[in-house]
PDB file of N, CA and C in Angstrom:
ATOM      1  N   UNK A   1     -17.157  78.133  34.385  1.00  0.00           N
ATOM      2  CA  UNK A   1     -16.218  77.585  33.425  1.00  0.00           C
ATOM      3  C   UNK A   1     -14.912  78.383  33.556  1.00  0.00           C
ATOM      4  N   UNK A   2     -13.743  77.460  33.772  1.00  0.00           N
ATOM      5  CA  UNK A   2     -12.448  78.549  33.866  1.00  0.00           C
ATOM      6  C   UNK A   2     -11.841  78.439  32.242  1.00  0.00           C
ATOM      7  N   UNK A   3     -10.817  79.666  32.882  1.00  0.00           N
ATOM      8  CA  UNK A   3     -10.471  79.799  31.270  1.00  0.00           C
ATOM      9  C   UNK A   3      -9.494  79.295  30.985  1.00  0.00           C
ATOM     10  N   UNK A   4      -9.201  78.016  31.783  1.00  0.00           N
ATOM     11  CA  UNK A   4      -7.999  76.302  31.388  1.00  0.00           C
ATOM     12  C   UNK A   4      -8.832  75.816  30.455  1.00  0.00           C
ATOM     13  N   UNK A   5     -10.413  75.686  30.617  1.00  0.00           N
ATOM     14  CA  UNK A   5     -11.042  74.758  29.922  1.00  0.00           C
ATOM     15  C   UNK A   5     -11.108  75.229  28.130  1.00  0.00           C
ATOM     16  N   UNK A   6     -10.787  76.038  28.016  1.00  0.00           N
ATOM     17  CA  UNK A   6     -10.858  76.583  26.708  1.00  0.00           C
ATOM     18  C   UNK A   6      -9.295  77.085  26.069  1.00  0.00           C
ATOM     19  N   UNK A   7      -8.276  76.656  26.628  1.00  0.00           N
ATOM     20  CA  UNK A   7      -7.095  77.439  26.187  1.00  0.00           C
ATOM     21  C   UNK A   7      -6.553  76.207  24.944  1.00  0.00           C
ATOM     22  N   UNK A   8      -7.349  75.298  24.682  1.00  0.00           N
ATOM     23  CA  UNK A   8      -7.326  74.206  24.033  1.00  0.00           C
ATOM     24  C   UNK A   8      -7.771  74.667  22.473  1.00  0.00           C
ATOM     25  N   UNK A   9      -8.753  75.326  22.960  1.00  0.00           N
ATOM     26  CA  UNK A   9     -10.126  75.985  21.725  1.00  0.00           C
ATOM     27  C   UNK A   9      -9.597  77.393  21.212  1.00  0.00           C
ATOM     28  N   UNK A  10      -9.686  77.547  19.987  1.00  0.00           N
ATOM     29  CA  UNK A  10      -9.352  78.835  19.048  1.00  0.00           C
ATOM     30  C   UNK A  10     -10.632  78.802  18.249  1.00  0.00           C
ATOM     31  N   UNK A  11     -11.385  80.011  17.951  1.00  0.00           N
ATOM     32  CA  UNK A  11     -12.128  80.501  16.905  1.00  0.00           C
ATOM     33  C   UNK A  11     -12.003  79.844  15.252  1.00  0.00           C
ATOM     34  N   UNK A  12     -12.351  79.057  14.549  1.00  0.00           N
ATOM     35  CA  UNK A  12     -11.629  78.762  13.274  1.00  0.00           C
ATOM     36  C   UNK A  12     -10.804  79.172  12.616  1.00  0.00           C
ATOM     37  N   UNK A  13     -11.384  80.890  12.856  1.00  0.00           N
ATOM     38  CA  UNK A  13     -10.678  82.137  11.716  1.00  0.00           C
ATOM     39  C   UNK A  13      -9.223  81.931  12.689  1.00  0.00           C
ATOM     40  N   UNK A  14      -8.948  82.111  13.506  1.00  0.00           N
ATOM     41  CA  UNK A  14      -8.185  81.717  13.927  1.00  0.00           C
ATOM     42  C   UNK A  14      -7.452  80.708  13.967  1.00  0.00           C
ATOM     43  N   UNK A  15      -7.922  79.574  13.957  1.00  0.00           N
ATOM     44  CA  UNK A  15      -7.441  78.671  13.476  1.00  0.00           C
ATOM     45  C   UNK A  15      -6.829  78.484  12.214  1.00  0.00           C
ATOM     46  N   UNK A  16      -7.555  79.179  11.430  1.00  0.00           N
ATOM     47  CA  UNK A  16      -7.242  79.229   9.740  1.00  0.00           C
ATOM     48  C   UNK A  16      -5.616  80.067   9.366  1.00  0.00           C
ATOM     49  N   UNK A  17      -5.856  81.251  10.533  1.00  0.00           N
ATOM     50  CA  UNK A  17      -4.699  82.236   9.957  1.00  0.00           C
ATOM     51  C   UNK A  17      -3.455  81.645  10.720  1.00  0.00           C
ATOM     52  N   UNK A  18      -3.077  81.054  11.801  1.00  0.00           N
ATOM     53  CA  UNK A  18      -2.486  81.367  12.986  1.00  0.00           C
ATOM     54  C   UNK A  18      -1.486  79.693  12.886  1.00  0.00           C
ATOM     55  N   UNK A  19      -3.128  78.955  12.735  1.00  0.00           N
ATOM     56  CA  UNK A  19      -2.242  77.257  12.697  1.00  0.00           C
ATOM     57  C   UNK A  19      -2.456  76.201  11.969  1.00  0.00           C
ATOM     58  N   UNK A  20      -2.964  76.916  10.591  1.00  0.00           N
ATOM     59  CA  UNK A  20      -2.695  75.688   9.200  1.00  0.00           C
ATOM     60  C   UNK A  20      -2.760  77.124   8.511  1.00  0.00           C
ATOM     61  N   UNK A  21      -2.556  78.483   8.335  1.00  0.00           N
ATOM     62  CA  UNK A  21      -1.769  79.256   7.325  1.00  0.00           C
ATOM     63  C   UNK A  21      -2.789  78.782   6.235  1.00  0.00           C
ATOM     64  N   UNK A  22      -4.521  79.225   6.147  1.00  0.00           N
ATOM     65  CA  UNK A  22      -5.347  79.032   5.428  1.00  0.00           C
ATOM     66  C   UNK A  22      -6.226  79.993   5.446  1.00  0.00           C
ATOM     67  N   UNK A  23      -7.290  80.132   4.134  1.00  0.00           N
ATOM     68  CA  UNK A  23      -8.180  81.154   4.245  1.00  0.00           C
ATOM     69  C   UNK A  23      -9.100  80.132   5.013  1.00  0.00           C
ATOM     70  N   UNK A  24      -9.892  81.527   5.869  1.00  0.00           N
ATOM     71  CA  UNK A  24     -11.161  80.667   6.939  1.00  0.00           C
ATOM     72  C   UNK A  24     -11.822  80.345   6.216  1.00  0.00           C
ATOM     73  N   UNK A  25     -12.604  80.289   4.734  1.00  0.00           N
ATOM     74  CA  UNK A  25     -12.889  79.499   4.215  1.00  0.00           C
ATOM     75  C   UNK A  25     -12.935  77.970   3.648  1.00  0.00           C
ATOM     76  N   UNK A  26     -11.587  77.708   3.407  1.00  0.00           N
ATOM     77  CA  UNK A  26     -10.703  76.446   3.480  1.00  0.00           C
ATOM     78  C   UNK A  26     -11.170  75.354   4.940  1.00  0.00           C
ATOM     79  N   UNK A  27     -10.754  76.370   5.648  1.00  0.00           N
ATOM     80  CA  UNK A  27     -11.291  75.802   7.332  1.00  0.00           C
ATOM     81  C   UNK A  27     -12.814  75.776   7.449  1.00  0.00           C
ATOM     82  N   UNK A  28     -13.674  76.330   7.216  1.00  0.00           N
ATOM     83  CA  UNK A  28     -15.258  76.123   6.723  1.00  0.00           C
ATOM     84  C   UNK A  28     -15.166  74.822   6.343  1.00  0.00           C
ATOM     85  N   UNK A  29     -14.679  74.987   4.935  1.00  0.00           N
ATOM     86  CA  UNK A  29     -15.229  73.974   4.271  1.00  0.00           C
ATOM     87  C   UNK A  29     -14.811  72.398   4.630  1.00  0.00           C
ATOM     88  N   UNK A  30     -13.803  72.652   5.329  1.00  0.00           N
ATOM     89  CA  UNK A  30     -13.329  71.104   6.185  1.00  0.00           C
ATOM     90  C   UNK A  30     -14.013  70.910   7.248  1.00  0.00           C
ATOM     91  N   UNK A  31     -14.793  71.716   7.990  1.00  0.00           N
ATOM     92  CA  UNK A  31     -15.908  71.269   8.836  1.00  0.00           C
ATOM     93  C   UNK A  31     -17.087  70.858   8.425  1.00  0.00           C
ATOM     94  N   UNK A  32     -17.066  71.308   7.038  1.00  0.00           N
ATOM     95  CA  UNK A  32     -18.544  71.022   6.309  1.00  0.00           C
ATOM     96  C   UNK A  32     -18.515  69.400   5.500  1.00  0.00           C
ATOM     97  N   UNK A  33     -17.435  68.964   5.208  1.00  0.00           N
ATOM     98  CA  UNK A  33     -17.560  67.960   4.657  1.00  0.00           C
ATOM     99  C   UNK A  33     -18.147  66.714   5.583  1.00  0.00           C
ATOM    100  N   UNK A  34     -18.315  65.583   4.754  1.00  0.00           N
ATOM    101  CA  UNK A  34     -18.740  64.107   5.116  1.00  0.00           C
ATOM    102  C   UNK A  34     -17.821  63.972   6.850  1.00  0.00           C
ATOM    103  N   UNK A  35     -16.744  63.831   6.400  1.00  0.00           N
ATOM    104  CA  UNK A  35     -15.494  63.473   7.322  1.00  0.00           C
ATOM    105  C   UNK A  35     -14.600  64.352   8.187  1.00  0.00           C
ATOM    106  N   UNK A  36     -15.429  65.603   8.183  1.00  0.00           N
ATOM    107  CA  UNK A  36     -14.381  66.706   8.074  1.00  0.00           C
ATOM    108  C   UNK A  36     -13.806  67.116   9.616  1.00  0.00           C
ATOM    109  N   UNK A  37     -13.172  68.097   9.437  1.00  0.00           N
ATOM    110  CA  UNK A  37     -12.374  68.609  10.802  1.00  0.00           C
ATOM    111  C   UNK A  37     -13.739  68.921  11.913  1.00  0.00           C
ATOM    112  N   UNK A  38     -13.467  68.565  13.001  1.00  0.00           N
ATOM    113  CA  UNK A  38     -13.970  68.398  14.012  1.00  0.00           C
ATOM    114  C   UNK A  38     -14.367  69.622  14.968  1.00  0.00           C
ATOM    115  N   UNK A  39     -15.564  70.178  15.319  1.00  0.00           N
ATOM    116  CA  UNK A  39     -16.153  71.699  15.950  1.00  0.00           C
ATOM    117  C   UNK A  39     -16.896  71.362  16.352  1.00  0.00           C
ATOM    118  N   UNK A  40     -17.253  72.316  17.784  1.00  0.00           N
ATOM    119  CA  UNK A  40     -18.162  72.813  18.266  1.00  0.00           C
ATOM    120  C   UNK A  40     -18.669  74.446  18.394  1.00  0.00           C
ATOM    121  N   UNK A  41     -19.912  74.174  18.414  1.00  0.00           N
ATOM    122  CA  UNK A  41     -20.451  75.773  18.505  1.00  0.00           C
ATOM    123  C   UNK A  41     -20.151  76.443  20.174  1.00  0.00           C
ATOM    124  N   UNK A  42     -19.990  77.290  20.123  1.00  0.00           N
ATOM    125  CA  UNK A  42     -19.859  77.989  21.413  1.00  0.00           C
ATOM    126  C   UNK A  42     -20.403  79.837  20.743  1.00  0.00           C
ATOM    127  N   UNK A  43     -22.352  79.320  20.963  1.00  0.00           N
ATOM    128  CA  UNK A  43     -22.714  80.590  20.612  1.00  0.00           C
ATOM    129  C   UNK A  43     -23.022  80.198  19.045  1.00  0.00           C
ATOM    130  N   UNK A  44     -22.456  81.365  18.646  1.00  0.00           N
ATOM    131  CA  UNK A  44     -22.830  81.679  17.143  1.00  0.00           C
ATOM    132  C   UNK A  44     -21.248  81.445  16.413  1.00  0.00           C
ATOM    133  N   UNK A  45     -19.956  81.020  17.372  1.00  0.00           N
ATOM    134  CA  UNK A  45     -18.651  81.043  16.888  1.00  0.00           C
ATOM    135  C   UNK A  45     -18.280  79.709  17.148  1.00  0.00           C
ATOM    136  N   UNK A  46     -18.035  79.278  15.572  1.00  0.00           N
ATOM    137  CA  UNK A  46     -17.445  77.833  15.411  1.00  0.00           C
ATOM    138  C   UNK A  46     -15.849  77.423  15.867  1.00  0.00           C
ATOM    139  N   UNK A  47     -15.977  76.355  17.058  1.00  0.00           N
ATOM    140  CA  UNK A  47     -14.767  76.854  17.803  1.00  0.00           C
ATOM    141  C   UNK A  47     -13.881  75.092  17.335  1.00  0.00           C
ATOM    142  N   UNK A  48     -12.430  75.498  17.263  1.00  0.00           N
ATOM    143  CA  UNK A  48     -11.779  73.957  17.294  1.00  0.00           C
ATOM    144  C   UNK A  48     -10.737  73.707  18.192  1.00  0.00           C
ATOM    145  N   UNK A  49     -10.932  72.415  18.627  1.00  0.00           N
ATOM    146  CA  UNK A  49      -9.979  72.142  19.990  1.00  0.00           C
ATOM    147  C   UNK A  49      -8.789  71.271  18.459  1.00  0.00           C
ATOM    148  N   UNK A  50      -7.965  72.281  19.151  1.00  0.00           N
ATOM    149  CA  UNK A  50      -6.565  72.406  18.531  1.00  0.00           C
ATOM    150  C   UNK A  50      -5.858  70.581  18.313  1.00  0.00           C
ATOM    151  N   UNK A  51      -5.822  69.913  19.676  1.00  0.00           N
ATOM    152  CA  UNK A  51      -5.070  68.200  19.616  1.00  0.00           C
ATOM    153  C   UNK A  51      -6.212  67.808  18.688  1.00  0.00           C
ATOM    154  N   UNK A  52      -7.152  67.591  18.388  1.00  0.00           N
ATOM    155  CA  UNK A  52      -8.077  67.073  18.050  1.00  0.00           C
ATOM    156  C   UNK A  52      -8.017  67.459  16.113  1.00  0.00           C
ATOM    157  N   UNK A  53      -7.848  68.207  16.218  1.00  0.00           N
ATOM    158  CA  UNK A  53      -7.344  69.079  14.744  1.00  0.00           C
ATOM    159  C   UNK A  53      -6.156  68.092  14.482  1.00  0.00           C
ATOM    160  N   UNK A  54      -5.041  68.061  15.233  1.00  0.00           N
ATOM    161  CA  UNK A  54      -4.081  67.684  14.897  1.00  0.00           C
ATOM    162  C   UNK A  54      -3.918  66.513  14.566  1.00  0.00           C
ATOM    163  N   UNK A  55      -4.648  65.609  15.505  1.00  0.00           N
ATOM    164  CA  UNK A  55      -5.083  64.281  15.149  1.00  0.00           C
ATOM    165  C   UNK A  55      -5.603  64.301  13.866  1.00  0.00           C
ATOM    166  N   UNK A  56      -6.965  64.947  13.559  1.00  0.00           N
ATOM    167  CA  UNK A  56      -7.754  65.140  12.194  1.00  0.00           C
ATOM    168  C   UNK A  56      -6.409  64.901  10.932  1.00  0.00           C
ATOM    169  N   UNK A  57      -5.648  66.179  10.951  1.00  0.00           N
ATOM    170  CA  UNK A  57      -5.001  66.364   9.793  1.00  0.00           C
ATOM    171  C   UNK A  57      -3.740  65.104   9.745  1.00  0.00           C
ATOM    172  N   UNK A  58      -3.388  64.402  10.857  1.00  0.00           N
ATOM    173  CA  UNK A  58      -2.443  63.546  10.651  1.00  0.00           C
ATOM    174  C   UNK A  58      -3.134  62.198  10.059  1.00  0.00           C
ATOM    175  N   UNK A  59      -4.504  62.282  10.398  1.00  0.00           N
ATOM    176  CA  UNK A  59      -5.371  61.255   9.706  1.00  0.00           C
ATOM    177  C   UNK A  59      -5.422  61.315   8.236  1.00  0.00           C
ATOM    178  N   UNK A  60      -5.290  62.409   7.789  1.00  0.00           N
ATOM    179  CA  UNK A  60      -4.919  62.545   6.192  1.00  0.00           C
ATOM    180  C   UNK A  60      -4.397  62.522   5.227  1.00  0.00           C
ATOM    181  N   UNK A  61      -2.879  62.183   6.292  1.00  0.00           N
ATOM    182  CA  UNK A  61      -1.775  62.033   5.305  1.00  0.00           C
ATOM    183  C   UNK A  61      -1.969  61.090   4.550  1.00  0.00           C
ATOM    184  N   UNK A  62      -0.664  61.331   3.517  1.00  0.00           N
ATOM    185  CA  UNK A  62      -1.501  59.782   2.451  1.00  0.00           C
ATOM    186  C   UNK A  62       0.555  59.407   2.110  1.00  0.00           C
ATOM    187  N   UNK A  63       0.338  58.732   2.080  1.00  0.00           N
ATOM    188  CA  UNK A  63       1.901  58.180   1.539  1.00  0.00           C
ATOM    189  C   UNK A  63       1.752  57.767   0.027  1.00  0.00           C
ATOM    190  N   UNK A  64       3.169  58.480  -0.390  1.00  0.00           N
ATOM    191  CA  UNK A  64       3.315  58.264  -1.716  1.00  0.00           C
ATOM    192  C   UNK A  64       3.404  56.959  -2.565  1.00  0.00           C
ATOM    193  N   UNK A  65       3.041  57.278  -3.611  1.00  0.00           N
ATOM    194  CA  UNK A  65       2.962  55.737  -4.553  1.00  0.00           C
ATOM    195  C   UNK A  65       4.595  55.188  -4.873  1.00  0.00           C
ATOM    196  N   UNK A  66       5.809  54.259  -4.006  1.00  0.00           N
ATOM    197  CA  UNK A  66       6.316  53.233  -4.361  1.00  0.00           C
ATOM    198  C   UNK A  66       6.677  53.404  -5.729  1.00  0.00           C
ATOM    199  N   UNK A  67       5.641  53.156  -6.113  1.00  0.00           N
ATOM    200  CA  UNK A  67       6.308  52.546  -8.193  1.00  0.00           C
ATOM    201  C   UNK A  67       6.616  53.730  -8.897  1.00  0.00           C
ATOM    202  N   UNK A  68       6.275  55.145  -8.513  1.00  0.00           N
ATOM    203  CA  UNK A  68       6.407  55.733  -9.432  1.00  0.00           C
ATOM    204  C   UNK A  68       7.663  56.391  -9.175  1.00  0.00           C
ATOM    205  N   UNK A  69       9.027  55.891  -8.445  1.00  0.00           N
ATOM    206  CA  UNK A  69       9.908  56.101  -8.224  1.00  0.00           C
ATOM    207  C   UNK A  69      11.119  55.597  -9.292  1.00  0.00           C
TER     208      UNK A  69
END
């Protein structure tokens, strides 16, 4: 395995501090839900491919309510 194939992939905690500015908990718990952010294990360390994240969280946006303007 070279190490191109993983420069995609960050550690969560990492993920948490570095590129959504969250406690790794926060980031836990969005892997844990119904729908949630998207991981694989590598080992015993829950790893996230970063585009795939990004996709995730743009899936979430929500647009504001119109009328209450």
């Amino acid at each position: 395995m070279s190490a191109k194939f993983l420069e995609d992939w960050v550690p969560y905690t990492e993920f948490a501090k570095k590129e959504v500015k969250r406690h790794p908990r926060t980031v836990d718990r969005w892997t844990r839900s119904a729908n949630g952010l998207p991981y694989a294990m590598l080992g015993r360390i829950k790893m996230i491919h970063i585009p795939t994240a990004r996709q995730w969280l743009l899936g979430r946006m929500r647009n504001p309510n119109p009328s209450r303007q």
